[in-house]
Protein backbone atom coordinates (compact mmCIF):
# COMPACT_ATOMS: atom_id res chain seq x y z
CA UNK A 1 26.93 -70.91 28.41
CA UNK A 2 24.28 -69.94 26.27
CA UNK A 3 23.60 -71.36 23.08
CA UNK A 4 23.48 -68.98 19.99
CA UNK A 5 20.14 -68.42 17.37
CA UNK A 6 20.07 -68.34 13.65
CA UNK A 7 20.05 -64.90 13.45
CA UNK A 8 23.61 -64.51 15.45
CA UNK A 9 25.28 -67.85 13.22
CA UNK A 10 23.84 -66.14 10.25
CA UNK A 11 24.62 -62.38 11.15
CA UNK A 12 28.61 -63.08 11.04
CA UNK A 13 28.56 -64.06 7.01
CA UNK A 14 29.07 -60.43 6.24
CA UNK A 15 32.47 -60.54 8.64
CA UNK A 16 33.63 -64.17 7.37
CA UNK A 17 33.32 -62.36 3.74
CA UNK A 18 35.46 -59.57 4.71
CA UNK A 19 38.06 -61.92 5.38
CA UNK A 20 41.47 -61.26 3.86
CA UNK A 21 41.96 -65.16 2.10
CA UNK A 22 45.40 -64.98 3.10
CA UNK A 23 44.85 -63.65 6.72
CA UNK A 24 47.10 -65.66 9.46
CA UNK A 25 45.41 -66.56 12.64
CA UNK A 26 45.78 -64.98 16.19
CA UNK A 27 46.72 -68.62 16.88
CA UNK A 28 46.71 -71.85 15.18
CA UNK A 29 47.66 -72.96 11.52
CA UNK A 30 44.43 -72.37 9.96
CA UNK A 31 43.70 -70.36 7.06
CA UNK A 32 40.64 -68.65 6.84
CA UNK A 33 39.21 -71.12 4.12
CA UNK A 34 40.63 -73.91 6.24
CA UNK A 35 38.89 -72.51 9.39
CA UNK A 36 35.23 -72.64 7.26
CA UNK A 37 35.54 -75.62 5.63
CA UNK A 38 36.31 -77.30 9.18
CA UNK A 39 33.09 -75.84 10.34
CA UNK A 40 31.20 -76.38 7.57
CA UNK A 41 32.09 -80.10 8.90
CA UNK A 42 30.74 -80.22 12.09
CA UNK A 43 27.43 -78.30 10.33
CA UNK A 44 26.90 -80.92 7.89
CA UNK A 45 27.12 -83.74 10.87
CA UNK A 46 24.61 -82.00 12.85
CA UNK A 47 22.04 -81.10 9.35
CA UNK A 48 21.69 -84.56 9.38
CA UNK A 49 23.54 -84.12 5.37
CA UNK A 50 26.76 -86.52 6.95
CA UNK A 51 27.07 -89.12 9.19
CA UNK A 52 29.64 -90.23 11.57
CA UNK A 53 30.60 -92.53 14.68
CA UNK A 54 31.81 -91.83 18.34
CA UNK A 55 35.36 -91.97 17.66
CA UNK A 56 36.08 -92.24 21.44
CA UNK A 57 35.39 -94.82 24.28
CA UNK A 58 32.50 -94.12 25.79
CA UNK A 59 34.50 -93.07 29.46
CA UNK A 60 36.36 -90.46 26.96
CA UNK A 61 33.24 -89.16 25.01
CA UNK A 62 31.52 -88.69 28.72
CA UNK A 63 34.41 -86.45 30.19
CA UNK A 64 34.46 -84.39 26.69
CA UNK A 65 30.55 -83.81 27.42
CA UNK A 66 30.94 -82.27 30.48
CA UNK A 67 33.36 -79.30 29.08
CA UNK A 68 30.51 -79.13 26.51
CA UNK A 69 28.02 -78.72 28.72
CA UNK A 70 29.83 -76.34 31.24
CA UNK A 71 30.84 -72.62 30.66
CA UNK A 72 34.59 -73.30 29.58
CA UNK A 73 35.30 -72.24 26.42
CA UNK A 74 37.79 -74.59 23.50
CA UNK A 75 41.66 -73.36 24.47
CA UNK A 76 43.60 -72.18 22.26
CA UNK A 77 45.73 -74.00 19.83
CA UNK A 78 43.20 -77.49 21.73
CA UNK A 79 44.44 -80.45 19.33
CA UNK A 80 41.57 -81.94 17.41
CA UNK A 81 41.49 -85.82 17.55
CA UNK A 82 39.91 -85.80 14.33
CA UNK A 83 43.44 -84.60 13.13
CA UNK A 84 45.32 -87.27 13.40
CA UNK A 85 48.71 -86.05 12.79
CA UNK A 86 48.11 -82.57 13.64
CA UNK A 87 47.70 -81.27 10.10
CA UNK A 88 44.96 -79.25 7.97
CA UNK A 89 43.47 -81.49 5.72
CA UNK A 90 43.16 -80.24 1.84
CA UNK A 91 41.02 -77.56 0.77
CA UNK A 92 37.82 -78.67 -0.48
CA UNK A 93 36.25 -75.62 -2.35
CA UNK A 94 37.61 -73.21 -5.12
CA UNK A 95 37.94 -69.92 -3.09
CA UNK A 96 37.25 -69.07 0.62
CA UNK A 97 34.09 -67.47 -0.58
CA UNK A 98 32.91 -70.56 -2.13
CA UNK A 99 33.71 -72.00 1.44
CA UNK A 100 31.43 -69.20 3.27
CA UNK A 101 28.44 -69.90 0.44
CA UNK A 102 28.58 -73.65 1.66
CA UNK A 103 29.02 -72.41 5.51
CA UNK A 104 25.55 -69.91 5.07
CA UNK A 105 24.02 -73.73 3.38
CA UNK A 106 24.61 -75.74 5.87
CA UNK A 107 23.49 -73.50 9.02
CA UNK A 108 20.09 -72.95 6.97
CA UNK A 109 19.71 -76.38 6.27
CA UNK A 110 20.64 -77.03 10.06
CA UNK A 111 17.91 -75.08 11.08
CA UNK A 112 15.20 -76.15 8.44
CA UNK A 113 16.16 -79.85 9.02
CA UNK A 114 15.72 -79.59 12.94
CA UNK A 115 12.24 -78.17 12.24
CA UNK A 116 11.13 -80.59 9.68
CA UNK A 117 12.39 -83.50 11.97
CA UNK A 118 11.84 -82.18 15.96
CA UNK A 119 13.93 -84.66 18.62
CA UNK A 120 16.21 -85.69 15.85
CA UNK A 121 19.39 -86.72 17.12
CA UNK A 122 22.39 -86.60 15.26
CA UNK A 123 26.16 -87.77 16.28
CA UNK A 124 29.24 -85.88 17.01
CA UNK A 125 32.07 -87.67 16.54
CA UNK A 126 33.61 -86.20 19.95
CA UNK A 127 30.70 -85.47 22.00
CA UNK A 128 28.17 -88.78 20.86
CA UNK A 129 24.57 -88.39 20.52
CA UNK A 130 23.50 -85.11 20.28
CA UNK A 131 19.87 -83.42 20.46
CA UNK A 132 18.88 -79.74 18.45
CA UNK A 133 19.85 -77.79 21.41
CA UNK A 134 23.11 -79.68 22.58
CA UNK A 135 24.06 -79.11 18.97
CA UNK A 136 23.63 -75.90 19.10
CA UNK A 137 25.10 -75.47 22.32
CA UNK A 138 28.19 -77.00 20.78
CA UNK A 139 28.36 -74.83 17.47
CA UNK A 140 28.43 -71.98 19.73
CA UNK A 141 31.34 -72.98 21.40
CA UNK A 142 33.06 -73.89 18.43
CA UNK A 143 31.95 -71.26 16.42
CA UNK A 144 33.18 -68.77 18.52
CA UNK A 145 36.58 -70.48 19.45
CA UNK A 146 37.38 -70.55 15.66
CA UNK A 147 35.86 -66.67 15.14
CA UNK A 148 38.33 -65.56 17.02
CA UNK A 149 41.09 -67.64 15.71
CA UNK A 150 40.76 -64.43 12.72
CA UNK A 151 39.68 -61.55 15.68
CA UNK A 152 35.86 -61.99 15.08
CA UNK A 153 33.15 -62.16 17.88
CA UNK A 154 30.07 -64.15 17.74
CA UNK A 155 27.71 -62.58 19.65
């Protein structure tokens, strides 16, 4: 698989905004809010703006790197083990939109902060140390798997 540019992350704003807030998903228990704000996560860990540790033994967090690595693609309805008991956690912002405004943040800032600080290396909770392009690599695949959660295509 082939990891995504900023123009493609930033090109899909306009279709996240044109998201009904109370949309269900294809699959899953996400709302469309809940969906951005959980990738507005994994943004923030990899703009260097939060912080985390490997939640996984090492054996665990080396099997999870080869799916990210390979050409497989997240399943649907894949448990997060971030989640422990299988629920969405609160909303954080006011309004989905608010959510999206954060979301278009954070993938600048990913970009700008990879650029200002080249061979930084930032942790993924699941997938361990991670360098610009393996983090890229892996918002692509999670991008997308959550895009279509709500029928939209990163391309």
């Amino acid at each position: 698989m082939e990891a995504l540019t900023k123009s493609s992350f930033t090109n899909i704003l306009p279709e996240l905004r044109a998201l009904d807030a109370n949309q269900r998903p294809l699959w899953g228990t996400m709302s469309p809010q809940h969906m951005v704000e959980h990738v507005v996560g994994s943004w923030r860990i990899s703009n260097g703006r939060a912080r985390v540790k490997v939640m996984l033994p090492a054996e665990e967090v080396d099997r999870r790197r080869v799916f990210l690595f390979s050409d497989k693609e997240y399943e649907k309805n894949i448990a997060n083990p971030i989640f422990k008991d299988g629920t969405t956690p609160p909303l954080r912002k006011a309004s989905l939109s608010d959510a999206i405004d954060q979301l278009e943040d954070e993938m600048l800032a990913f970009f700008d902060f990879h650029t200002e600080n080249p061979g930084q290396i930032e942790v993924h909770p699941v997938f361990g140390p991670l360098d610009v392009d393996q983090w890229l690599l892996f918002q692509t695949k999670h991008m997308r798997h959550h895009l279509r959660q709500f029928g939209i295509e990163l391309t």
